[in-house]
PDB file of N, CA and C in Angstrom:
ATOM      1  N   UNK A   1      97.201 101.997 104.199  1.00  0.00           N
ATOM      2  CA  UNK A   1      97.139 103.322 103.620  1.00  0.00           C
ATOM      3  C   UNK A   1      97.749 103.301 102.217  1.00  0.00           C
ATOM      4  N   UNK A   2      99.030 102.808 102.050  1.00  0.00           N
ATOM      5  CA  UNK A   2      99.542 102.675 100.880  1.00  0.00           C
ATOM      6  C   UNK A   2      98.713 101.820  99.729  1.00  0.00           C
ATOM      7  N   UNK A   3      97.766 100.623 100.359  1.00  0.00           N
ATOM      8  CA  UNK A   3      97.097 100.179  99.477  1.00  0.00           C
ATOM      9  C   UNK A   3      96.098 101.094  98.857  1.00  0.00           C
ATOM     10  N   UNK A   4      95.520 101.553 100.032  1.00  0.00           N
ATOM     11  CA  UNK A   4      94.183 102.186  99.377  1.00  0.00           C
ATOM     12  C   UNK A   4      94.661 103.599  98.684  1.00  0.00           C
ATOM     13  N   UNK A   5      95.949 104.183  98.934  1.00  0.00           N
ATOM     14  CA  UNK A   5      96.192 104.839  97.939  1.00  0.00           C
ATOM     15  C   UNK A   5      96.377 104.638  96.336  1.00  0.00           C
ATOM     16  N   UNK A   6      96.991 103.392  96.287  1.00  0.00           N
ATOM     17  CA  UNK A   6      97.186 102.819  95.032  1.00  0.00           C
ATOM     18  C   UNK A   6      95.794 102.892  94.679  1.00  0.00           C
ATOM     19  N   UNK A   7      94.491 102.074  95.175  1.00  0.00           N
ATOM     20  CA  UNK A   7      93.993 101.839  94.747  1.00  0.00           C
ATOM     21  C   UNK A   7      92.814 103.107  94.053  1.00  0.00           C
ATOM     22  N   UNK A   8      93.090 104.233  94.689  1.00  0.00           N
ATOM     23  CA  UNK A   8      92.562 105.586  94.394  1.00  0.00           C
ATOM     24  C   UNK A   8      93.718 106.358  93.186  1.00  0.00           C
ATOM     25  N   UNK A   9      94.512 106.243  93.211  1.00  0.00           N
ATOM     26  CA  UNK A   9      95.512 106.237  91.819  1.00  0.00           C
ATOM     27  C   UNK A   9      95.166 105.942  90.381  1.00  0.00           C
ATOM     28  N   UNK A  10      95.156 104.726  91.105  1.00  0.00           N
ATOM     29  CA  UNK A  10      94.927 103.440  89.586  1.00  0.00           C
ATOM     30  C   UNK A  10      93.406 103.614  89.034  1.00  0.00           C
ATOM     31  N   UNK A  11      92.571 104.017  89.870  1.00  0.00           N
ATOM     32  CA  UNK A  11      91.400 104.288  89.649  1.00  0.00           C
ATOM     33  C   UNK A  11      91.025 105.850  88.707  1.00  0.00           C
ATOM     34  N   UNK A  12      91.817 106.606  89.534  1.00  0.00           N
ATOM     35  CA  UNK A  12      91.948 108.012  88.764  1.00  0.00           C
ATOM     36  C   UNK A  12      92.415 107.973  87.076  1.00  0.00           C
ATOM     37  N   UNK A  13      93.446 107.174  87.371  1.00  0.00           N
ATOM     38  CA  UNK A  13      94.417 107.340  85.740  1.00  0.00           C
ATOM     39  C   UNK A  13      94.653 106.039  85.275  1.00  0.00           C
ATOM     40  N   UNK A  14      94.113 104.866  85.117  1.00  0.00           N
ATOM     41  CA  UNK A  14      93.928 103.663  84.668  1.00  0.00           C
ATOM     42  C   UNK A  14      91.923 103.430  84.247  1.00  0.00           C
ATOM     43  N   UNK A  15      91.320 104.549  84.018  1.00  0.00           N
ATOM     44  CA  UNK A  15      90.103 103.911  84.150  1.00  0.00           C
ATOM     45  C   UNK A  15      89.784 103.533  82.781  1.00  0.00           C
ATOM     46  N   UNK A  16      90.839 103.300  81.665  1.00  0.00           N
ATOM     47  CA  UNK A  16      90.505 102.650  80.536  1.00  0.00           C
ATOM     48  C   UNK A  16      91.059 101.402  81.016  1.00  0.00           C
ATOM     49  N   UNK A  17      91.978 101.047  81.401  1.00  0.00           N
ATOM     50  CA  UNK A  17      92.386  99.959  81.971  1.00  0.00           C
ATOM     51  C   UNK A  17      91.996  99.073  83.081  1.00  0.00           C
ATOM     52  N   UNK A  18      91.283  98.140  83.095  1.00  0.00           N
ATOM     53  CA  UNK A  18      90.596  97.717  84.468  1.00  0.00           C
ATOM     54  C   UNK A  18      92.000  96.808  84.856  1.00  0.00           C
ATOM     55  N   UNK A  19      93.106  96.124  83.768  1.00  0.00           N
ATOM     56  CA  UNK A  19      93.849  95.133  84.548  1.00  0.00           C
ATOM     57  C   UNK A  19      94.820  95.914  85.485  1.00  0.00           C
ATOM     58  N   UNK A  20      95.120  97.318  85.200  1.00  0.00           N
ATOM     59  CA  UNK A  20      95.460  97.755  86.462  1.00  0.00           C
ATOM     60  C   UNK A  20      95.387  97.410  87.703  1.00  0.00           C
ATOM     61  N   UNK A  21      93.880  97.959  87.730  1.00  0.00           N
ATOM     62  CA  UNK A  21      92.721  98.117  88.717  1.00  0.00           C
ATOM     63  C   UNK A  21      93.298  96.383  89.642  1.00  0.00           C
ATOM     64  N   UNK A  22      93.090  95.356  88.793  1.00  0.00           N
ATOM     65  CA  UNK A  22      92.607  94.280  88.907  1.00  0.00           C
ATOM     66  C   UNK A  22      94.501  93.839  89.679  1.00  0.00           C
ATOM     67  N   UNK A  23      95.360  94.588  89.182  1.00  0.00           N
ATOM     68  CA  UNK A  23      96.757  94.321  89.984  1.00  0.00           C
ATOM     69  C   UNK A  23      96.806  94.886  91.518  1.00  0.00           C
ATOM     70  N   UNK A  24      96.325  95.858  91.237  1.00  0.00           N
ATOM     71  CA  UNK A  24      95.850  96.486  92.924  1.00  0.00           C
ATOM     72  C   UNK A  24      95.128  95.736  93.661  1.00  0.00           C
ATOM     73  N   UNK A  25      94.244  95.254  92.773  1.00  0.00           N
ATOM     74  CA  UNK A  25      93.403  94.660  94.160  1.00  0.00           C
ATOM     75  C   UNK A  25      93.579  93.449  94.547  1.00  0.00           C
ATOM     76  N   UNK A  26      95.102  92.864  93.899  1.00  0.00           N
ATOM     77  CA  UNK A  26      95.472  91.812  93.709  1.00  0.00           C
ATOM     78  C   UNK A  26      96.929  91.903  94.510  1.00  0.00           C
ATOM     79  N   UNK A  27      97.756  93.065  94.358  1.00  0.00           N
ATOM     80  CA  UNK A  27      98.467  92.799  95.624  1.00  0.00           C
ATOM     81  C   UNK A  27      97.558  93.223  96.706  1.00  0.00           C
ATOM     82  N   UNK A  28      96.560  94.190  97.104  1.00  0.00           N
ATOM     83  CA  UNK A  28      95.901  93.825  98.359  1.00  0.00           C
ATOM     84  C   UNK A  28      96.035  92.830  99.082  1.00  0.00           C
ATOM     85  N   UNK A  29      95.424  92.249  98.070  1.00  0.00           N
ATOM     86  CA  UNK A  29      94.798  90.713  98.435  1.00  0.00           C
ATOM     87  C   UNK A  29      96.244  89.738  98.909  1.00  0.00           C
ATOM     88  N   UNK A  30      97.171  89.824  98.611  1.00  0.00           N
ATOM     89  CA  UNK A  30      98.288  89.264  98.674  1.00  0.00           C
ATOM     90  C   UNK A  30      99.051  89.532  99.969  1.00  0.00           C
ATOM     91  N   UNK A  31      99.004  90.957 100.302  1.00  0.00           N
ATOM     92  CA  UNK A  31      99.390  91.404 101.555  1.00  0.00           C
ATOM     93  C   UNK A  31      98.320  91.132 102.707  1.00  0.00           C
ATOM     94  N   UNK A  32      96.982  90.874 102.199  1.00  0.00           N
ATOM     95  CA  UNK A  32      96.600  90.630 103.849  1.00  0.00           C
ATOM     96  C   UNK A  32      96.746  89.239 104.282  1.00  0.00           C
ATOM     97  N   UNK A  33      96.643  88.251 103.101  1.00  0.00           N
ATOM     98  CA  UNK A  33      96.732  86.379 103.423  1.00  0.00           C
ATOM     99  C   UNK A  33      98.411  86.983 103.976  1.00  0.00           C
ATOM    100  N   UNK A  34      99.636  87.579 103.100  1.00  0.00           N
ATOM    101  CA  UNK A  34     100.816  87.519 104.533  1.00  0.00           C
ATOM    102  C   UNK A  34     101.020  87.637 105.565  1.00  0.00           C
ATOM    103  N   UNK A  35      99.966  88.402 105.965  1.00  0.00           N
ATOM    104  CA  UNK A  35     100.173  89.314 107.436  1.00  0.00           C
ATOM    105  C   UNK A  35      98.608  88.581 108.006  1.00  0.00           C
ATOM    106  N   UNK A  36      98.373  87.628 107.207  1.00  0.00           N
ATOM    107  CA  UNK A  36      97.486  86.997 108.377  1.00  0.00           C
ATOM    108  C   UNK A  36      98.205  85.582 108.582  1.00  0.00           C
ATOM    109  N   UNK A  37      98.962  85.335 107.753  1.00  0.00           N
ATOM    110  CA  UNK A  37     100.074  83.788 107.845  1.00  0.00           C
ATOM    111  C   UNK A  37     100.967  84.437 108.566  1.00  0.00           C
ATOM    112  N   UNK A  38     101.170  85.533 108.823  1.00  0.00           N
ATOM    113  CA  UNK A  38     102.834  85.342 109.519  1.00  0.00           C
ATOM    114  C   UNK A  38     102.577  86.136 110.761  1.00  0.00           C
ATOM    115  N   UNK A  39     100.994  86.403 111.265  1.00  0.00           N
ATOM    116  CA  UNK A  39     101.007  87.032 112.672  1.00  0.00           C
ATOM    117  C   UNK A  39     101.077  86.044 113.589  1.00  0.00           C
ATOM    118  N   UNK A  40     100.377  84.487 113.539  1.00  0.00           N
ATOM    119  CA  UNK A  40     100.925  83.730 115.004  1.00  0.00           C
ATOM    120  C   UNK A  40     102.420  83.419 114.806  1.00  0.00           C
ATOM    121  N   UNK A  41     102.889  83.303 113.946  1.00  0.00           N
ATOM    122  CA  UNK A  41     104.485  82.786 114.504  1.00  0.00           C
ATOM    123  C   UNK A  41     105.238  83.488 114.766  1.00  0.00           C
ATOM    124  N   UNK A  42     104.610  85.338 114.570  1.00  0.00           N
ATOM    125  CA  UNK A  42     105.478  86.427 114.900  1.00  0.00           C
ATOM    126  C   UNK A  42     105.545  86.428 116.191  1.00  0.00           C
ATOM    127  N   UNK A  43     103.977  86.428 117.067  1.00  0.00           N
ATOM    128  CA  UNK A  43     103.213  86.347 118.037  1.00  0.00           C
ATOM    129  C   UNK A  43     103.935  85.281 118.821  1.00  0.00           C
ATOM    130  N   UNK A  44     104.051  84.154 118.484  1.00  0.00           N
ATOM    131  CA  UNK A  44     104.679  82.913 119.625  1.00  0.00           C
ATOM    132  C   UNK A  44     106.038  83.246 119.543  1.00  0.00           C
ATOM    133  N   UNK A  45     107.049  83.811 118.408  1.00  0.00           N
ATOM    134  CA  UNK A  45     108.364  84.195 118.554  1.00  0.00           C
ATOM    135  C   UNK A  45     108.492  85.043 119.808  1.00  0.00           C
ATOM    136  N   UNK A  46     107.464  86.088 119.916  1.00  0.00           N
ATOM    137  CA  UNK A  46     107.789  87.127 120.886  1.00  0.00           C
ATOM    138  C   UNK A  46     107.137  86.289 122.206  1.00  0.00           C
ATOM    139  N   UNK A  47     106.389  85.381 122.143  1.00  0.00           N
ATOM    140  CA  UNK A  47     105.941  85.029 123.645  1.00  0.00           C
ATOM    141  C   UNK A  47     107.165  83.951 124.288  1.00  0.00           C
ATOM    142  N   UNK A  48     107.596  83.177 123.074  1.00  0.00           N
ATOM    143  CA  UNK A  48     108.893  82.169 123.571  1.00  0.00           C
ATOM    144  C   UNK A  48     109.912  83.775 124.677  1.00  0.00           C
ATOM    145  N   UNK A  49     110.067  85.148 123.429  1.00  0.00           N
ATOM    146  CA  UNK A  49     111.317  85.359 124.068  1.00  0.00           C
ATOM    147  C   UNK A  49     112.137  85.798 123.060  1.00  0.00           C
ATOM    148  N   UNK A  50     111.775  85.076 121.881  1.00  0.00           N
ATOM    149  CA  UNK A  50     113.061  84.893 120.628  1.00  0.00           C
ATOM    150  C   UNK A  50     112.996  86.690 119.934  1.00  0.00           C
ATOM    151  N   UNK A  51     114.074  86.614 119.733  1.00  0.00           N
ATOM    152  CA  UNK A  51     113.932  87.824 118.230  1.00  0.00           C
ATOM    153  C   UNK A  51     113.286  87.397 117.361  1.00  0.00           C
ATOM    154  N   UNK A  52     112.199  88.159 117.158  1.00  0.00           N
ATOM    155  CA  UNK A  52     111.644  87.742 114.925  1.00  0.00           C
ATOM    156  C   UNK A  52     112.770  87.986 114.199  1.00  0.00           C
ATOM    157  N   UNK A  53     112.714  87.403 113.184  1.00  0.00           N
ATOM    158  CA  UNK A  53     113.620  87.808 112.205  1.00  0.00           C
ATOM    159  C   UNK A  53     113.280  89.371 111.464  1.00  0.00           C
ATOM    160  N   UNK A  54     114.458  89.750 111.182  1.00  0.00           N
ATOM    161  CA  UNK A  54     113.672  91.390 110.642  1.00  0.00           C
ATOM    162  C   UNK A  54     113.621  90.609 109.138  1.00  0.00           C
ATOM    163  N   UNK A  55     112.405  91.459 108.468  1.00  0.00           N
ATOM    164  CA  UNK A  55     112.383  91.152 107.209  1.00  0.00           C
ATOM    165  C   UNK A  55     112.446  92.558 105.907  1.00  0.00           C
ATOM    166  N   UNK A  56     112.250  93.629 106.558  1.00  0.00           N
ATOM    167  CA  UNK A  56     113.286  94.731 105.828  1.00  0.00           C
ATOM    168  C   UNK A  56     113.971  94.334 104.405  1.00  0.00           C
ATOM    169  N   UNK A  57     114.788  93.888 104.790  1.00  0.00           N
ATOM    170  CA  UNK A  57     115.781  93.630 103.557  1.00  0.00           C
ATOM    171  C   UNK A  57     114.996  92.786 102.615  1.00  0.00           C
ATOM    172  N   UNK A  58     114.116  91.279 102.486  1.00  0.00           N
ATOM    173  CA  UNK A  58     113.654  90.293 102.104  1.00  0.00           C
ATOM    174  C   UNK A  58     112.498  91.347 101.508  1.00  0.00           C
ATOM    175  N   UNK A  59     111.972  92.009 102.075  1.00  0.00           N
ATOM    176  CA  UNK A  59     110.598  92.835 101.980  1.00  0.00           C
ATOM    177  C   UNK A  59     110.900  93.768 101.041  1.00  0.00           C
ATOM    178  N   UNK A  60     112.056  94.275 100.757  1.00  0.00           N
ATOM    179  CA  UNK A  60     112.504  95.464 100.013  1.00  0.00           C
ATOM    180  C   UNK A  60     112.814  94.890  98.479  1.00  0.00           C
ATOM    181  N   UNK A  61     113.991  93.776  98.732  1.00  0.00           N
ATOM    182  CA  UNK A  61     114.127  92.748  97.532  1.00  0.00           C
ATOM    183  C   UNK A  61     113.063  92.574  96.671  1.00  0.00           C
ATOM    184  N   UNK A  62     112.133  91.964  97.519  1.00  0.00           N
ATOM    185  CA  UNK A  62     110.598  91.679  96.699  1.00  0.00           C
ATOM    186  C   UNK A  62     109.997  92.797  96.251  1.00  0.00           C
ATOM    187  N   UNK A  63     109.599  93.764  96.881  1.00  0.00           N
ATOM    188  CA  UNK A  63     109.531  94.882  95.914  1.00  0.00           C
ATOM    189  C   UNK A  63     109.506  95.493  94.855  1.00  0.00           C
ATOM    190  N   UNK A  64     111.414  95.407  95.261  1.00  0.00           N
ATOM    191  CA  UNK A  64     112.130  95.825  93.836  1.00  0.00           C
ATOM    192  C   UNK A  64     111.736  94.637  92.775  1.00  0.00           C
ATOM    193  N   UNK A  65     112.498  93.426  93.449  1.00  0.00           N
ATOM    194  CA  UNK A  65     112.313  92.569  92.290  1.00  0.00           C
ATOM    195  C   UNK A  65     110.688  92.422  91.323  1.00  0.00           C
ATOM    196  N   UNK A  66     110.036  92.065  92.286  1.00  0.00           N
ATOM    197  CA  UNK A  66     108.910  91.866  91.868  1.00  0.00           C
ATOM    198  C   UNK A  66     107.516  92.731  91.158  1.00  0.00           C
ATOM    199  N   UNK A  67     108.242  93.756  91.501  1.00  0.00           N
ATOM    200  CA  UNK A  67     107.833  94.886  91.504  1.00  0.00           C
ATOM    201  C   UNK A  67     108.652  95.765  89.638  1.00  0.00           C
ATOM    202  N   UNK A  68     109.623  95.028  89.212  1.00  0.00           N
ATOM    203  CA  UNK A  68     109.988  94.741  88.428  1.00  0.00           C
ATOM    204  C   UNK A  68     109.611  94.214  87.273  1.00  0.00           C
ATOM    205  N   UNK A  69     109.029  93.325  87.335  1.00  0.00           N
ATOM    206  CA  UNK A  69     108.662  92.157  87.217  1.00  0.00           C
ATOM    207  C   UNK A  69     106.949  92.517  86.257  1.00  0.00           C
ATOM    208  N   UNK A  70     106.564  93.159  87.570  1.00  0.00           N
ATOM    209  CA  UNK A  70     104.910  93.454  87.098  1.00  0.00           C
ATOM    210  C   UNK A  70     104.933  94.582  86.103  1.00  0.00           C
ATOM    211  N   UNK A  71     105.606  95.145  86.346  1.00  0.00           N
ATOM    212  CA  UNK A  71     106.019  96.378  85.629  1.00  0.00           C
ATOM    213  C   UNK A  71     106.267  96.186  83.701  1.00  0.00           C
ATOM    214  N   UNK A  72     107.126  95.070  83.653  1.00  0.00           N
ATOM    215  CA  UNK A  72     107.675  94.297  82.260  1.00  0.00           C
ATOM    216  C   UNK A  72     106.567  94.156  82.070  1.00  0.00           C
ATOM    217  N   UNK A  73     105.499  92.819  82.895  1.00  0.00           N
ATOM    218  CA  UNK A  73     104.566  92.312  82.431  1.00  0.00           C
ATOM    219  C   UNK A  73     103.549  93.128  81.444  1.00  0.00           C
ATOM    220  N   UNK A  74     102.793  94.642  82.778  1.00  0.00           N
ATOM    221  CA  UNK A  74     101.999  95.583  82.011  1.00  0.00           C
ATOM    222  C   UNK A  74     102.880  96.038  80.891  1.00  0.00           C
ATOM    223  N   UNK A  75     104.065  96.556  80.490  1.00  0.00           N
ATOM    224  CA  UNK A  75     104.200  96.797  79.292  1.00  0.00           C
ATOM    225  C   UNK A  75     104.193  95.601  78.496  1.00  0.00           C
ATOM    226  N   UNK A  76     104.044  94.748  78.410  1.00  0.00           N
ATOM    227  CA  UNK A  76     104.314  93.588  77.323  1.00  0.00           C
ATOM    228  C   UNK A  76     102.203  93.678  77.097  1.00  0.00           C
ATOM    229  N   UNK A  77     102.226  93.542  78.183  1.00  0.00           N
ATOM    230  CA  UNK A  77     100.266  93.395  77.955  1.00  0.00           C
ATOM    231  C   UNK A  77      99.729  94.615  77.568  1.00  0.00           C
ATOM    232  N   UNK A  78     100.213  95.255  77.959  1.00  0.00           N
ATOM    233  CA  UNK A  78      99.340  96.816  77.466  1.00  0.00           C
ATOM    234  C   UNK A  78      99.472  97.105  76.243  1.00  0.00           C
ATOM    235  N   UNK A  79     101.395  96.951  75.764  1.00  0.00           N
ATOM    236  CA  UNK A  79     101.418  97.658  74.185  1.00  0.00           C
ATOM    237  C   UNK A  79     102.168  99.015  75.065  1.00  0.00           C
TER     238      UNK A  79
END
């Protein structure tokens, strides 16, 4: 949901800008290869028994950080 909101956002008020566009559909793309790499070992954690690790905190970090990050980038590229 959050993706495809972005991606109806960025579309609304970036449409001179396609590299927007092209960051959206680029973390998309980023979040589903995670959550398709990290569903069997979530999956066999819970069939062993084990706790998953929570990732909350790691997930939030990246975010911010990275999220940071892209942010610098578009202003340095945009102007």
């Amino acid at each position: 949901v959050a993706v495809a909101v972005r991606l109806v956002l960025t579309s609304l008020f970036a449409t001179d800008r396609p590299v927007l566009l092209v960051g959206a559909l680029a973390g998309a793309a980023v979040g589903v290869v995670a959550t398709r790499t990290q569903a069997r070992p979530f999956r066999l954690a819970e069939l062993r028994g084990d706790e998953p690790s929570s990732l909350w905190w790691p997930g939030l970090a990246a975010v911010v950080l990275l999220g940071s990050v892209e942010t610098l980038v578009l202003i340095l590229v945009l102007g």
